[in-house]
PDB file of N, CA and C in Angstrom:
ATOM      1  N   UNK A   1    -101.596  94.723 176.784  1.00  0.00           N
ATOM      2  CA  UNK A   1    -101.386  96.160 176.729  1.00  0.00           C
ATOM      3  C   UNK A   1    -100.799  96.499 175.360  1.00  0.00           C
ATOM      4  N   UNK A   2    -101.529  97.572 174.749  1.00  0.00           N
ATOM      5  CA  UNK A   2    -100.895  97.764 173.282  1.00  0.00           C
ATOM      6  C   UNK A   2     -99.721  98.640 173.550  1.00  0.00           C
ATOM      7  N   UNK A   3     -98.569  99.029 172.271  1.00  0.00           N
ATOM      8  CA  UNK A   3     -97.719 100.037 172.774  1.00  0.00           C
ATOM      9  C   UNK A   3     -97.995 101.006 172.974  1.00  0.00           C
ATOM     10  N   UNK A   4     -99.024 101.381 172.787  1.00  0.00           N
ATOM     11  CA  UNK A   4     -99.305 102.792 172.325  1.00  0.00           C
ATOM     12  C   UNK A   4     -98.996 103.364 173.952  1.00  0.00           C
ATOM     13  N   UNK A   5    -100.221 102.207 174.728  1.00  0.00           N
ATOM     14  CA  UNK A   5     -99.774 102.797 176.322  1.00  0.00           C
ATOM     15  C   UNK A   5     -98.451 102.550 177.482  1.00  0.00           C
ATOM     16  N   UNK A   6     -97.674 101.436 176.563  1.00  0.00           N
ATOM     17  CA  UNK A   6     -96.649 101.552 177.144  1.00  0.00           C
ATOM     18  C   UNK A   6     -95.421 102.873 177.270  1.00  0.00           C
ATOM     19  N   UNK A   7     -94.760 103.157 177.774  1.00  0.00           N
ATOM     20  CA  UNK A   7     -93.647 103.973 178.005  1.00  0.00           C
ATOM     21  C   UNK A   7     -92.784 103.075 176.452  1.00  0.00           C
ATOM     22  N   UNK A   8     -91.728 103.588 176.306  1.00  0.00           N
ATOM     23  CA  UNK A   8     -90.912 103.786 175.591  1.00  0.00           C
ATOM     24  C   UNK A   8     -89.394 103.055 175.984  1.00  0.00           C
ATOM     25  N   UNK A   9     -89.229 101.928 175.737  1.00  0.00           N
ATOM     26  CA  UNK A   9     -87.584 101.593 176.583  1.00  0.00           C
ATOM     27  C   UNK A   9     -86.811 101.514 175.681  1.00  0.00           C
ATOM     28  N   UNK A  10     -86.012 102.254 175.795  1.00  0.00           N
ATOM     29  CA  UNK A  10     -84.395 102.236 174.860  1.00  0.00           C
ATOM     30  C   UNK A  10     -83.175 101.054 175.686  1.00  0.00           C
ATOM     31  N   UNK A  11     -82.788  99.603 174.276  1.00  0.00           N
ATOM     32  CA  UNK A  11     -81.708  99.089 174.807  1.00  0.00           C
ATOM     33  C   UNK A  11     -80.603  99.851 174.190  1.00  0.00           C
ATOM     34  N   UNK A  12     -79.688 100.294 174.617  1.00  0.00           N
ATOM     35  CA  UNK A  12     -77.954 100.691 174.363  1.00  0.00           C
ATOM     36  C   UNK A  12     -77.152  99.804 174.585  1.00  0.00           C
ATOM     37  N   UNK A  13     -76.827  99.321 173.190  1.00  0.00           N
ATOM     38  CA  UNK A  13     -75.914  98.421 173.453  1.00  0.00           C
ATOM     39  C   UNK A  13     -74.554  98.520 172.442  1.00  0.00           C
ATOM     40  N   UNK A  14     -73.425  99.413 173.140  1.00  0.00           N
ATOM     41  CA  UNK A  14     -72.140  99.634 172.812  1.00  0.00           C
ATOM     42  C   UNK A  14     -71.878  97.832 172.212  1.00  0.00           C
ATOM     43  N   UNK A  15     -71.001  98.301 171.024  1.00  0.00           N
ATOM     44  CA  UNK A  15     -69.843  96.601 170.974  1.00  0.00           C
ATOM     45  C   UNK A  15     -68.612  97.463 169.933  1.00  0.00           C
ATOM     46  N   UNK A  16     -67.879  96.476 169.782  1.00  0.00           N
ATOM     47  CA  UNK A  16     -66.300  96.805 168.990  1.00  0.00           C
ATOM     48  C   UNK A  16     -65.608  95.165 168.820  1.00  0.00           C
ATOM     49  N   UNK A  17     -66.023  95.063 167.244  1.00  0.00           N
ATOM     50  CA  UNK A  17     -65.567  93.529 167.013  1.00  0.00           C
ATOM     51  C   UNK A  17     -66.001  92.685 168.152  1.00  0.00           C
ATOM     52  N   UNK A  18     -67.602  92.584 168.360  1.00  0.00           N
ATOM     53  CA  UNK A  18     -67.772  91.084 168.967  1.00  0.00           C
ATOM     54  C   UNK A  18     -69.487  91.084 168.234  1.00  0.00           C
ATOM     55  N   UNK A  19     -69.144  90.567 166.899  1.00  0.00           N
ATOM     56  CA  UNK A  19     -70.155  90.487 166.189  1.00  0.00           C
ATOM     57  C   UNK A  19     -70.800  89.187 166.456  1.00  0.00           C
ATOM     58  N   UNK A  20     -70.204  87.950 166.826  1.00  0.00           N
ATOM     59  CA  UNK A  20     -70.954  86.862 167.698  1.00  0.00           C
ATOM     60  C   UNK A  20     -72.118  87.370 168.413  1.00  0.00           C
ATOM     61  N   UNK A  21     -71.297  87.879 169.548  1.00  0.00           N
ATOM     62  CA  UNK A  21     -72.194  88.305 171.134  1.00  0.00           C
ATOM     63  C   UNK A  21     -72.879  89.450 170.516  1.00  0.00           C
ATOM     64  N   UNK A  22     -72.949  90.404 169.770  1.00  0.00           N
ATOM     65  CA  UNK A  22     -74.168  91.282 169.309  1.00  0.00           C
ATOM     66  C   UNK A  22     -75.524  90.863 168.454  1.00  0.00           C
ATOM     67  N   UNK A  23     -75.186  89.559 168.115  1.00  0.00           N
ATOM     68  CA  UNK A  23     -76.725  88.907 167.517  1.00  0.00           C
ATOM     69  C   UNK A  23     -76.894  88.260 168.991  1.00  0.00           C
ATOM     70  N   UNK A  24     -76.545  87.354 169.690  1.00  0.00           N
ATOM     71  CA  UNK A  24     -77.051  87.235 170.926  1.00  0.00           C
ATOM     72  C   UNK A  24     -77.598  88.206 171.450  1.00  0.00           C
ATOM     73  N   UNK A  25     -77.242  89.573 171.650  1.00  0.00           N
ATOM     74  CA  UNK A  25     -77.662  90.535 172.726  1.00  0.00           C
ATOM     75  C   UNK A  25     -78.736  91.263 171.995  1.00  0.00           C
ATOM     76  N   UNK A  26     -78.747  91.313 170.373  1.00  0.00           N
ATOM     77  CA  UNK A  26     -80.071  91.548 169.875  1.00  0.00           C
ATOM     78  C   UNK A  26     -81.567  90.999 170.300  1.00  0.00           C
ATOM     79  N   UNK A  27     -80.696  90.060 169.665  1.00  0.00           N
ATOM     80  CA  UNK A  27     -82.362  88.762 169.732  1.00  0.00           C
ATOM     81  C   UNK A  27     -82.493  88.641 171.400  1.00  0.00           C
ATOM     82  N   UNK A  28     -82.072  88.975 172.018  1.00  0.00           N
ATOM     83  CA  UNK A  28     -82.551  88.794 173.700  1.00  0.00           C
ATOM     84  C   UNK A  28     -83.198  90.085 174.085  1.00  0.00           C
ATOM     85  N   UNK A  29     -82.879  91.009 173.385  1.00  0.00           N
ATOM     86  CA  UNK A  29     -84.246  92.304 173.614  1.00  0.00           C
ATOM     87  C   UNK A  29     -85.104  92.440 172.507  1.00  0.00           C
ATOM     88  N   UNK A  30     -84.946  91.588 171.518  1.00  0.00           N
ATOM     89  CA  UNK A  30     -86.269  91.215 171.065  1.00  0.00           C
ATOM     90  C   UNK A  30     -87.191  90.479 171.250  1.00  0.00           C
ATOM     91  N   UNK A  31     -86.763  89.334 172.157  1.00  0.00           N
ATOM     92  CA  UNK A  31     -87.053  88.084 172.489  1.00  0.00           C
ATOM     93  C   UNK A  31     -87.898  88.757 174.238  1.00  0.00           C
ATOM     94  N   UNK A  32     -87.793  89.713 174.328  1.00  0.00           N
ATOM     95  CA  UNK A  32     -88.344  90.359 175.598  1.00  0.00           C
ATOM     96  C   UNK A  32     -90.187  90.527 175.292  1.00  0.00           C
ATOM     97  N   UNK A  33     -90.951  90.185 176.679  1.00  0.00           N
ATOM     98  CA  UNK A  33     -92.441  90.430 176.681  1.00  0.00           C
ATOM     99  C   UNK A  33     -92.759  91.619 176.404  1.00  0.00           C
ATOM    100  N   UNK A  34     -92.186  93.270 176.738  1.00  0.00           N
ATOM    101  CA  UNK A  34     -92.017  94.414 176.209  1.00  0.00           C
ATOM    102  C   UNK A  34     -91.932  94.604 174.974  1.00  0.00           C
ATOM    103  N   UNK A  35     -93.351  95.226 174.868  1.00  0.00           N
ATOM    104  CA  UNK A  35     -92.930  95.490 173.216  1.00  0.00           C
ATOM    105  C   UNK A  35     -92.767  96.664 172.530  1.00  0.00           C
ATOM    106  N   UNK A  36     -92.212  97.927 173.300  1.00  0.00           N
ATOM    107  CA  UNK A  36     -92.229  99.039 173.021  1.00  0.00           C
ATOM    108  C   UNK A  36     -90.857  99.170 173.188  1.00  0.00           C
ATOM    109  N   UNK A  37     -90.011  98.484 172.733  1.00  0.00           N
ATOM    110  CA  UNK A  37     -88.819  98.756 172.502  1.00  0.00           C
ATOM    111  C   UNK A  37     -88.036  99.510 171.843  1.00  0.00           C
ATOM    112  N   UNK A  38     -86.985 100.166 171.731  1.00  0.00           N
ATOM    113  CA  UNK A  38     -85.994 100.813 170.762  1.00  0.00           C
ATOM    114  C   UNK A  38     -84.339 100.178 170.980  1.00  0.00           C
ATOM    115  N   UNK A  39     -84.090  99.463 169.615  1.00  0.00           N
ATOM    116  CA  UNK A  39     -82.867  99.070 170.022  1.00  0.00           C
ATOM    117  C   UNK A  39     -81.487 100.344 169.229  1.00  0.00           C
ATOM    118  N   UNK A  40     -80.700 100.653 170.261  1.00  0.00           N
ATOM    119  CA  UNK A  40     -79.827 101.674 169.227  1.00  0.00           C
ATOM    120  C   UNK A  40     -78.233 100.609 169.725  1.00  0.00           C
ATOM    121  N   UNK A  41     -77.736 100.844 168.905  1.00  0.00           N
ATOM    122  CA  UNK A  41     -76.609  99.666 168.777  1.00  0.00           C
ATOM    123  C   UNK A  41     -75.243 100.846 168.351  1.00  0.00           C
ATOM    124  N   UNK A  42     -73.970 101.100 169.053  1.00  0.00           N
ATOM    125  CA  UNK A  42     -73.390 101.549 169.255  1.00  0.00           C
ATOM    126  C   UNK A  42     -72.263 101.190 168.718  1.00  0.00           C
ATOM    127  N   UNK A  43     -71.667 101.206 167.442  1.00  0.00           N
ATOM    128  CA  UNK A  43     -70.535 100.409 166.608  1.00  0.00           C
ATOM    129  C   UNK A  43     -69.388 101.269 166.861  1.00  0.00           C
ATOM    130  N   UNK A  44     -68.436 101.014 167.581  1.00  0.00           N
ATOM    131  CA  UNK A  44     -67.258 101.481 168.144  1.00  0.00           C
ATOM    132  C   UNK A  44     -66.067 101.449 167.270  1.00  0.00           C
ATOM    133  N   UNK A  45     -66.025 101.418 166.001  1.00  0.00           N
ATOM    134  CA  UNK A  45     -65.130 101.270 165.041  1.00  0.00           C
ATOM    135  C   UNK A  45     -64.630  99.525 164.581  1.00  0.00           C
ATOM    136  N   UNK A  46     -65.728  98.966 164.755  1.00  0.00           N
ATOM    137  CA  UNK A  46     -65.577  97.835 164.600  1.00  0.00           C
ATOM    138  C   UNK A  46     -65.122  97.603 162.839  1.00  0.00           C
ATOM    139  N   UNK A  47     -64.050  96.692 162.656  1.00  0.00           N
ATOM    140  CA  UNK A  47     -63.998  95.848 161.736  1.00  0.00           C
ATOM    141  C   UNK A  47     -63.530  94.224 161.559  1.00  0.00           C
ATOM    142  N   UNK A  48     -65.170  93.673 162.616  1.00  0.00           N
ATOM    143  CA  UNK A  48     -65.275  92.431 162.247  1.00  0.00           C
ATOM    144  C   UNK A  48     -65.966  91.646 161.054  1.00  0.00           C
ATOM    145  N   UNK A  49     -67.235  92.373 160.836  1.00  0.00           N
ATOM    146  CA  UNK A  49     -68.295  91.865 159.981  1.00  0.00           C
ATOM    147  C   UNK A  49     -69.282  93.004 160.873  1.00  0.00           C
ATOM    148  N   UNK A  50     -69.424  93.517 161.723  1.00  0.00           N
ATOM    149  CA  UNK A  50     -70.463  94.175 162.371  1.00  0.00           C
ATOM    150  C   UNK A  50     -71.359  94.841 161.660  1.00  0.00           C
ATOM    151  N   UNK A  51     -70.383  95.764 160.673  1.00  0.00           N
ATOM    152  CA  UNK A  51     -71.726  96.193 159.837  1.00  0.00           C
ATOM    153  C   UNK A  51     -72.359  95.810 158.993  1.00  0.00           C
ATOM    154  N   UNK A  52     -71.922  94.664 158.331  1.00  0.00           N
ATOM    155  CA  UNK A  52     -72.801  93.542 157.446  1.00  0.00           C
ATOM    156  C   UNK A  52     -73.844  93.165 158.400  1.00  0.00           C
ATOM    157  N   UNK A  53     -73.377  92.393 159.648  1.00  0.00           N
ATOM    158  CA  UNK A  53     -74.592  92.164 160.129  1.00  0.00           C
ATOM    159  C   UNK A  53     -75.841  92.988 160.726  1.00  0.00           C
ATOM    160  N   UNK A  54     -75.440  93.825 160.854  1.00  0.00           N
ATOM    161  CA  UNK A  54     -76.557  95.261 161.440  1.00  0.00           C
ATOM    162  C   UNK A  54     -77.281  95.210 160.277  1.00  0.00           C
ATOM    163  N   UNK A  55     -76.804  95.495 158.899  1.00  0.00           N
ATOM    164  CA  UNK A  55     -77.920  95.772 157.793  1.00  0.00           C
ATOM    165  C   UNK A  55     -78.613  94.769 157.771  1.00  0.00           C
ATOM    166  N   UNK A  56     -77.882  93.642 158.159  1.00  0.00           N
ATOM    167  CA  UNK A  56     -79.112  92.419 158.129  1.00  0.00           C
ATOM    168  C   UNK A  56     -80.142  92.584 159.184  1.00  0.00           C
ATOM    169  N   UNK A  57     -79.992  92.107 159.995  1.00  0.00           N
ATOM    170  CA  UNK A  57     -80.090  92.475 161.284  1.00  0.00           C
ATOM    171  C   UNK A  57     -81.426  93.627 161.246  1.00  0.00           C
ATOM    172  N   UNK A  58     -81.089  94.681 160.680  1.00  0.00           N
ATOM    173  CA  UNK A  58     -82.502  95.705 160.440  1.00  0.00           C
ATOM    174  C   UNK A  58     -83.208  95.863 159.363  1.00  0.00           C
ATOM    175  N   UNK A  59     -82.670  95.112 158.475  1.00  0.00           N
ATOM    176  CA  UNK A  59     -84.176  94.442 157.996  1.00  0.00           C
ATOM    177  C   UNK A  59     -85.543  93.222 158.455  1.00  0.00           C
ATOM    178  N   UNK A  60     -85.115  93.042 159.650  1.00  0.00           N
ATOM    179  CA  UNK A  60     -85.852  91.976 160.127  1.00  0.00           C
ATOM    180  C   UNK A  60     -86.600  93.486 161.745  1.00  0.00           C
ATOM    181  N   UNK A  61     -85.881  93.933 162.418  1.00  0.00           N
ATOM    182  CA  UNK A  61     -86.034  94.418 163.661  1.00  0.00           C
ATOM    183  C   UNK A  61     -85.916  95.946 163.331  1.00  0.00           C
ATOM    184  N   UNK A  62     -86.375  96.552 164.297  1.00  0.00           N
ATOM    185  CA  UNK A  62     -86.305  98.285 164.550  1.00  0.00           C
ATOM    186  C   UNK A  62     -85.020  98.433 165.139  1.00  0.00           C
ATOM    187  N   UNK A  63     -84.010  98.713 164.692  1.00  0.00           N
ATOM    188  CA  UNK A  63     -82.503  98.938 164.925  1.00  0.00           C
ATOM    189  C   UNK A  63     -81.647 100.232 164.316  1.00  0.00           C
ATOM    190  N   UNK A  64     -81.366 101.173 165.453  1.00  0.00           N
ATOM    191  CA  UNK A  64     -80.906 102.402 165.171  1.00  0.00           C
ATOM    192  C   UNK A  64     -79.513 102.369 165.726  1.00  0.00           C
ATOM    193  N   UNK A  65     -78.557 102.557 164.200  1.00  0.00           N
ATOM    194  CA  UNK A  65     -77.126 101.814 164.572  1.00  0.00           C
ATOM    195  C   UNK A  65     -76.421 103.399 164.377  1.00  0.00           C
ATOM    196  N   UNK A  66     -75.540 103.696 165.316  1.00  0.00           N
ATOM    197  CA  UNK A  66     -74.497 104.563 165.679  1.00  0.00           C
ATOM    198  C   UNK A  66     -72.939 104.343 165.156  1.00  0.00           C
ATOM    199  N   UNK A  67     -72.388 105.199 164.360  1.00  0.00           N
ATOM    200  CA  UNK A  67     -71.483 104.329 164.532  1.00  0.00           C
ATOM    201  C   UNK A  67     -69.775 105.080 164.437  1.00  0.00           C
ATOM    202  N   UNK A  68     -69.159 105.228 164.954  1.00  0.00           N
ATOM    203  CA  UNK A  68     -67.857 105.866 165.684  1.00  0.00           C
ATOM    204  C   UNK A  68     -67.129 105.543 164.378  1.00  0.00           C
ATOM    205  N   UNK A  69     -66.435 106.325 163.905  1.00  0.00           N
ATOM    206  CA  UNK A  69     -65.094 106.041 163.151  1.00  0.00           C
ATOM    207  C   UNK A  69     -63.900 105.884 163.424  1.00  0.00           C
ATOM    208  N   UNK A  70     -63.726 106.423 164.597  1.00  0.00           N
ATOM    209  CA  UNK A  70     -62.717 105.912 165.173  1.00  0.00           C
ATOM    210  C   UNK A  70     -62.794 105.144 166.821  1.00  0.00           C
ATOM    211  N   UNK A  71     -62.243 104.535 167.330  1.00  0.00           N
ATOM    212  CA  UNK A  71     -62.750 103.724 168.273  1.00  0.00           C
ATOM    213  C   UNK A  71     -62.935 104.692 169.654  1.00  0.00           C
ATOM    214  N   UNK A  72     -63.768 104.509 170.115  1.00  0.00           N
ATOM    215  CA  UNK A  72     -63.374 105.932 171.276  1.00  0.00           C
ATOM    216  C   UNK A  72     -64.014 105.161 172.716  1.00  0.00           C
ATOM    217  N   UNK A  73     -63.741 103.826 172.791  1.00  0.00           N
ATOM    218  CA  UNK A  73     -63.748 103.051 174.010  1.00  0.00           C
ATOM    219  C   UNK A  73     -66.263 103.301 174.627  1.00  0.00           C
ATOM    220  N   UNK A  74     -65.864 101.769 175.414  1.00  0.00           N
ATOM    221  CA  UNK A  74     -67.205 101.677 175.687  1.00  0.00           C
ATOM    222  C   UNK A  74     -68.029 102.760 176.489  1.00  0.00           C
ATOM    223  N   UNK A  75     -67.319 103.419 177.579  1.00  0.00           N
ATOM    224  CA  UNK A  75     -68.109 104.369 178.000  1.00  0.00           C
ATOM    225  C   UNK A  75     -68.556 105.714 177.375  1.00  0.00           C
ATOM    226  N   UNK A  76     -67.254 106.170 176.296  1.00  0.00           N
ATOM    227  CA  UNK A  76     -67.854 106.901 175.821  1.00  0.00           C
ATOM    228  C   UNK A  76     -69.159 106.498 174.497  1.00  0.00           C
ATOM    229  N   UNK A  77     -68.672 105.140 174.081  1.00  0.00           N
ATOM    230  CA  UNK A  77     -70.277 104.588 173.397  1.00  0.00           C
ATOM    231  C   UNK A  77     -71.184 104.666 173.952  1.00  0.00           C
ATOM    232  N   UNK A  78     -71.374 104.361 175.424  1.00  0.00           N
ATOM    233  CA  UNK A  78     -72.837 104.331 175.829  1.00  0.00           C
ATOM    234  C   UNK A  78     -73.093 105.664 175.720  1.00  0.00           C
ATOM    235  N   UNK A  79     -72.464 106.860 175.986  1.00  0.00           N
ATOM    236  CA  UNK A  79     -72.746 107.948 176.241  1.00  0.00           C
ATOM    237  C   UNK A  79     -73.270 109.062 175.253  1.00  0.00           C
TER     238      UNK A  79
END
């Protein structure tokens, strides 16, 4: 099935300093049979390395990064 006819799935994935576990949780919705993906990545005022790695990170993948200046907790990231 090409994308064209697939639907559209958005992953949301809030983080705040856990730049480890956010290349894991990348590459596992890229690593998905779906290929009509949108990843938007939710940076909660992180200062681990997070945003070094996002620029990396989207030069390789379709990655639409959000990003809070001040920390304003996970639910309101997903939201």
């Amino acid at each position: 099935m090409s994308t064209e006819n697939q639907p559209l799935v958005s992953a949301i994935i809030p983080t705040h300093n856990r730049s480890d576990l956010l290349k894991r949780a990348i590459e596992s919705v890229v690593e998905q049979t779906w290929e009509n993906i949108e990843i938007v990545v939710v940076d909660d005022a992180s200062d681990d390395g997070t945003s070094e790695l996002l620029e990396q990170l989207s030069k390789k993948h379709r990655i639409t990064v959000i990003r809070n200046e001040i920390a304003k907790g996970a639910a309101a990231s997903r939201n």
